[in-house]
C-alpha atoms as a PDB file:
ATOM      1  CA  UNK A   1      90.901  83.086 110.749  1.00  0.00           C
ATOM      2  CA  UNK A   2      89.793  86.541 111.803  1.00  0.00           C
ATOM      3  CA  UNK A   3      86.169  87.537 110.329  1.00  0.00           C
ATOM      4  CA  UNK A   4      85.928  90.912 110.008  1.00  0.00           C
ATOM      5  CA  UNK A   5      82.228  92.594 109.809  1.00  0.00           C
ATOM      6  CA  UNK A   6      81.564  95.529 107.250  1.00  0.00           C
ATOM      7  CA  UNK A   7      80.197  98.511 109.665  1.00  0.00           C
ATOM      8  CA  UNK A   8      82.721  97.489 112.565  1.00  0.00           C
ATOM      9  CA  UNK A   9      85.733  98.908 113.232  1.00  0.00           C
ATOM     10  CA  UNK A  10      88.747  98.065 111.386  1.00  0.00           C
ATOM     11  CA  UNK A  11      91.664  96.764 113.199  1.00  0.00           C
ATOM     12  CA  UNK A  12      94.361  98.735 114.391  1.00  0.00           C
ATOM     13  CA  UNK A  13      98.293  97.900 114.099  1.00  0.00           C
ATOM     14  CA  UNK A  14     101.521  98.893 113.873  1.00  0.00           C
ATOM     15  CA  UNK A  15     103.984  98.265 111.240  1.00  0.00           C
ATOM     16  CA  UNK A  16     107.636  99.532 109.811  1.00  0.00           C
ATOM     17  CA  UNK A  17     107.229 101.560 106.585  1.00  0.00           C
ATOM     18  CA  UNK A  18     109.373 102.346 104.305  1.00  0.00           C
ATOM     19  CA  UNK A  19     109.363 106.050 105.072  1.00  0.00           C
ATOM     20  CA  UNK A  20     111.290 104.248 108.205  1.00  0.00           C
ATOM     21  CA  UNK A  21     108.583 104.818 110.934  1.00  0.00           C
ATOM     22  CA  UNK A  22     106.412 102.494 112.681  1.00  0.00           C
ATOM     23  CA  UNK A  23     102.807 103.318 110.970  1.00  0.00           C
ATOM     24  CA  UNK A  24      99.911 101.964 112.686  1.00  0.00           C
ATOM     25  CA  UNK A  25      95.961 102.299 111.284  1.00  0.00           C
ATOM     26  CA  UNK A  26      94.823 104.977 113.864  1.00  0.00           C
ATOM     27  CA  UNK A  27      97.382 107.440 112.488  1.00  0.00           C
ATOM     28  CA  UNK A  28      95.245 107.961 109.729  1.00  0.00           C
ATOM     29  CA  UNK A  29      92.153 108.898 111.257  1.00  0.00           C
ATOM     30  CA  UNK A  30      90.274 111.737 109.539  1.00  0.00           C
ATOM     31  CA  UNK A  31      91.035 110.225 106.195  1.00  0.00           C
ATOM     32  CA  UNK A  32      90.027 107.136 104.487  1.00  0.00           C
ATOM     33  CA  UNK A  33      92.351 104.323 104.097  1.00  0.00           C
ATOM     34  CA  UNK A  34      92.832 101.713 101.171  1.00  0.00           C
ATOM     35  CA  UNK A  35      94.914  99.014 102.392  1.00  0.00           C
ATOM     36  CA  UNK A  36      95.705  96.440 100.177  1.00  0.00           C
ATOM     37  CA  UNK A  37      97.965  92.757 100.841  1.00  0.00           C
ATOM     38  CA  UNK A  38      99.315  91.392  97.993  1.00  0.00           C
ATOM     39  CA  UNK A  39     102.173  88.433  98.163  1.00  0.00           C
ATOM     40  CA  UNK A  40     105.458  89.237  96.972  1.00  0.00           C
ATOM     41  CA  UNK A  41     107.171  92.196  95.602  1.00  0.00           C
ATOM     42  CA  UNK A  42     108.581  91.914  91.680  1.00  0.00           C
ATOM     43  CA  UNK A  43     106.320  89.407  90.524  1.00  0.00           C
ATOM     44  CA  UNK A  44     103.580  90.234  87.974  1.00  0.00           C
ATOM     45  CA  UNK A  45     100.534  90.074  89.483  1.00  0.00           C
ATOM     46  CA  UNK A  46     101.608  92.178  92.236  1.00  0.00           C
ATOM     47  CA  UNK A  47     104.048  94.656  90.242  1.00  0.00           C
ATOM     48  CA  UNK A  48     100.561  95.422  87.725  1.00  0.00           C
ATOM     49  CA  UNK A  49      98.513  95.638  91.347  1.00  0.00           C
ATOM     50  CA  UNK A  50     101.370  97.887  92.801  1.00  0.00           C
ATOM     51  CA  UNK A  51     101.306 100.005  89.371  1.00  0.00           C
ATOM     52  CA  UNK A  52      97.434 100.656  88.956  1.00  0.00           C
ATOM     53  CA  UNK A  53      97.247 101.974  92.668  1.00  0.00           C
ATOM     54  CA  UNK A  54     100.214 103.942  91.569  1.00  0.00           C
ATOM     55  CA  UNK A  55      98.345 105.465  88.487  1.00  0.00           C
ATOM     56  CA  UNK A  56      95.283 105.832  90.394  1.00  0.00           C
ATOM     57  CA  UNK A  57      97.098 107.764  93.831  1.00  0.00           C
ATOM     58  CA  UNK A  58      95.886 111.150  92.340  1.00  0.00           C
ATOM     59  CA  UNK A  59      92.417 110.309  92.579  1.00  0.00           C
ATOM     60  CA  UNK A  60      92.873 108.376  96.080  1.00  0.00           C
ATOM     61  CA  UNK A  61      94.619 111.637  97.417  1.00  0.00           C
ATOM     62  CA  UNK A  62      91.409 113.625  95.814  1.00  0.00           C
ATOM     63  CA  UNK A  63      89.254 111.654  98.196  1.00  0.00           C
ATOM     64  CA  UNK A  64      91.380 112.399 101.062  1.00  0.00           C
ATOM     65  CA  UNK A  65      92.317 108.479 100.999  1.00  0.00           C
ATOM     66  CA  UNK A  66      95.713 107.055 101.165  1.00  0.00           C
ATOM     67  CA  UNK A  67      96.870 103.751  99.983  1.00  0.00           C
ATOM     68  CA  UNK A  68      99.041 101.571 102.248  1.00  0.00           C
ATOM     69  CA  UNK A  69     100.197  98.498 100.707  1.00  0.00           C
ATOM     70  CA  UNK A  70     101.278  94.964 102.814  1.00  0.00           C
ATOM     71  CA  UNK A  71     102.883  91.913 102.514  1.00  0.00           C
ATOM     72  CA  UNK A  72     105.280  89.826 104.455  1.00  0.00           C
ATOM     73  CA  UNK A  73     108.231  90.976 102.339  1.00  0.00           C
ATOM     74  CA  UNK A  74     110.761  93.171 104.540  1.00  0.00           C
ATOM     75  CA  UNK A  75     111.617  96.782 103.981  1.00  0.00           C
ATOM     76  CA  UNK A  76     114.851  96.027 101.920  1.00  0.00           C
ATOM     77  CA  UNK A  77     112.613  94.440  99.445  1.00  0.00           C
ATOM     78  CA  UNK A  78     109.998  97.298  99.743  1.00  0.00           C
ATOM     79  CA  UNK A  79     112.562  99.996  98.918  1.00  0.00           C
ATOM     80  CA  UNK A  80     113.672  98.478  95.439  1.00  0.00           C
ATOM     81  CA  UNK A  81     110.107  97.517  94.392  1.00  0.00           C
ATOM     82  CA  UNK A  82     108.840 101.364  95.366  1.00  0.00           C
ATOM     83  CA  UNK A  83     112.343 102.521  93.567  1.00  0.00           C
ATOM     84  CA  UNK A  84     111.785 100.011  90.304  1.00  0.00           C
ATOM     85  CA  UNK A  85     108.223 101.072  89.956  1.00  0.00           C
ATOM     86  CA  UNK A  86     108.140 104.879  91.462  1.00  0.00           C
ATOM     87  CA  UNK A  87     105.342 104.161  94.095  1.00  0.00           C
ATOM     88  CA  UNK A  88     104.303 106.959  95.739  1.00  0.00           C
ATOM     89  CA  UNK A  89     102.522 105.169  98.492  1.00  0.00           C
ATOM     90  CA  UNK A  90     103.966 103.809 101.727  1.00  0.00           C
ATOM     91  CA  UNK A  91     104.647  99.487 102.190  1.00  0.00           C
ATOM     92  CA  UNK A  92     104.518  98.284 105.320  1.00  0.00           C
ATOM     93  CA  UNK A  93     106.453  95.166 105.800  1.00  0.00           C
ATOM     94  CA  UNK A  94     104.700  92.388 107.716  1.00  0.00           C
ATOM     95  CA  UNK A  95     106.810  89.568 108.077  1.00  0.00           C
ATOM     96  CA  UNK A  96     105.584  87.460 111.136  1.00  0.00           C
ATOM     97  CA  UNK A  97     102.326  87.848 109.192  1.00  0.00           C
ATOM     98  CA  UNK A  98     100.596  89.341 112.065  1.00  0.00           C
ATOM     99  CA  UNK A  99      98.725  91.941 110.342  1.00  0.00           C
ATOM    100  CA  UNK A 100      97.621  89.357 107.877  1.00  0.00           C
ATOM    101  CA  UNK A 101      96.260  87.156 110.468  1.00  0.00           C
ATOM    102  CA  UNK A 102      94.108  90.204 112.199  1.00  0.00           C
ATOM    103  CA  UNK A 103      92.930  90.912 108.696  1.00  0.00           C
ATOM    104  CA  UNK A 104      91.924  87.433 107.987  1.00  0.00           C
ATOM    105  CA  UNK A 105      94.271  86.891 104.708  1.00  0.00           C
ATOM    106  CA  UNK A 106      96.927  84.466 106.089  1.00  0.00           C
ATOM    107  CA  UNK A 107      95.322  81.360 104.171  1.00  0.00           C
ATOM    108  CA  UNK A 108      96.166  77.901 102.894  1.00  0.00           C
ATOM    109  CA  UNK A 109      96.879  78.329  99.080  1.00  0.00           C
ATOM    110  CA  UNK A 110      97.941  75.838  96.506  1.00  0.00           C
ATOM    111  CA  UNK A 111      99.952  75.915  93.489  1.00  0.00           C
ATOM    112  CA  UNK A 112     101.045  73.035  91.414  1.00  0.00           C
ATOM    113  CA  UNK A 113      99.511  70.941  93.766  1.00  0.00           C
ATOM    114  CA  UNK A 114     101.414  72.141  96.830  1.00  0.00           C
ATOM    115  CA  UNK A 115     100.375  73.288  99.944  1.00  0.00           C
ATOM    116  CA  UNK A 116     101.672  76.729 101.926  1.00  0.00           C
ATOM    117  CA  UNK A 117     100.473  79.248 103.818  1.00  0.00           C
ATOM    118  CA  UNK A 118     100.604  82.742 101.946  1.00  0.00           C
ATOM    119  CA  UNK A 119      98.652  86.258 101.745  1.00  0.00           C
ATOM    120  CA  UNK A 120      95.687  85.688  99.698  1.00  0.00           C
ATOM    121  CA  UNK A 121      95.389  89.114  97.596  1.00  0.00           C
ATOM    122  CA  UNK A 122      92.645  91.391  99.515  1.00  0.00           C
ATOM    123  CA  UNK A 123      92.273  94.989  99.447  1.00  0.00           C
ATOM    124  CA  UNK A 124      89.975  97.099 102.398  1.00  0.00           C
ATOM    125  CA  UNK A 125      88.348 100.347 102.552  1.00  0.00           C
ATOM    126  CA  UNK A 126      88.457 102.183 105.878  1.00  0.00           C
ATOM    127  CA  UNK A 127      86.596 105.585 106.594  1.00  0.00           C
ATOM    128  CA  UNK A 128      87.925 108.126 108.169  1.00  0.00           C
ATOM    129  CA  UNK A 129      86.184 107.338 111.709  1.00  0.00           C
ATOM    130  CA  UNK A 130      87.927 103.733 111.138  1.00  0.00           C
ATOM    131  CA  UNK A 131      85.447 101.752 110.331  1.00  0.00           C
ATOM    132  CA  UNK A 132      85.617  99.257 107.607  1.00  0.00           C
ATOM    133  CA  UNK A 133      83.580 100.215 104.503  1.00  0.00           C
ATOM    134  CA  UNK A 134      84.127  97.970 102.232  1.00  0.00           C
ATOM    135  CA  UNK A 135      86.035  94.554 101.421  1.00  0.00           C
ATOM    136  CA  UNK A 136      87.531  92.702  98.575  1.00  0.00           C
ATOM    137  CA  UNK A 137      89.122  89.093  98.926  1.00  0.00           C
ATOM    138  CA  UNK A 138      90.804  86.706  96.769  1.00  0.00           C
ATOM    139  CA  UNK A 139      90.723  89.243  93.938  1.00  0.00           C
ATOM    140  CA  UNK A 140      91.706  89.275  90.435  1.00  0.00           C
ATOM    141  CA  UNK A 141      93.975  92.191  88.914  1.00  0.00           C
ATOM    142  CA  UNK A 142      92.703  93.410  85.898  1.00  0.00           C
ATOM    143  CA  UNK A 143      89.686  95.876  86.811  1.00  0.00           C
ATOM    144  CA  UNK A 144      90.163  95.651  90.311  1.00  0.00           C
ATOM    145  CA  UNK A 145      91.519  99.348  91.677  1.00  0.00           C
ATOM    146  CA  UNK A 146      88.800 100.572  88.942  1.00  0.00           C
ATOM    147  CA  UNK A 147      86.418  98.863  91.632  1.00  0.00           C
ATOM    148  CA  UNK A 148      88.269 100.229  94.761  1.00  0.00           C
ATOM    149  CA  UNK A 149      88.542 103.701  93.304  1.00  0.00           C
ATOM    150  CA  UNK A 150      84.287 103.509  92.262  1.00  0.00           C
ATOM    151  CA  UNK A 151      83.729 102.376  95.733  1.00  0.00           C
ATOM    152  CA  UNK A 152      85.470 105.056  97.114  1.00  0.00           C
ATOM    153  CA  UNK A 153      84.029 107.672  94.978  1.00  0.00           C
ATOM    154  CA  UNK A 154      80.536 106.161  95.786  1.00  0.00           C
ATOM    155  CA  UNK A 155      80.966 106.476 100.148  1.00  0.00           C
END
């Protein structure tokens, strides 16, 4: 598992997006960046994650930060989810799990006592030099883009 170091620079990649480019980290520089991994589209945890970064992009874009969101589903998937929920925010489909792996949140998880390998819900704050800020891993919903947006007000 990759450990990443707060102060270090955060690593670059390259990923389809559903504005159908290839996006990669480093085209962002000069702004900060919020990227957060969640697991699946449509499911509740994520859809209520998805939706408070939504209702919070107006604050983001205030502090010249944009939100990029990942997970392993593919760009067919990302279209309906951004269409359902009216996300205004690029996804960036990761389905080898590469960018997952480089971030360090391609884990063992268990549910109902079974074992797979899945994103475990992490969201990072990148300034606008590129350098990680600020982390958050194995998080919980409720509160939690309150925290990213008070962390981002607060750099």
């Amino acid at each position: 598992m990759t450990i990443l170091k707060i102060g270090q620079p955060a690593p670059d990649f390259e990923l389809p997006a559903t504005n159908g480019k290839s996006v990669r980290l480093s085209d962002y520089c000069g702004r900060k960046v919020v990227i957060y991994f969640y697991p699946k589209d449509m499911t509740p945890a994520c859809t209520q994650q998805s939706c408070d970064f939504r209702d919070a992009n107006a604050t983001f874009g205030e502090s010249n930060a944009i939100i990029l969101g990942i997970s392993t589903n593919d760009l067919k998937s990302h279209h309906k989810f951004i269409a359902k929920y009216e996300l205004p925010f690029l996804l960036l489909a990761d389905p080898e799990h590469e960018v997952c792996e480089l971030y360090g949140v391609w884990q063992e998880k268990k549910l109902y006592g079974k074992t797979y390998m899945g994103i475990v819900r992490s969201t990072f704050l990148i300034d606008e030099a590129g350098m990680l800020i600020q982390e958050w891993r194995n998080i919980k919903v409720k509160g939690h883009v309150e925290n990213v947006k008070q962390a981002l007000l607060a750099k």
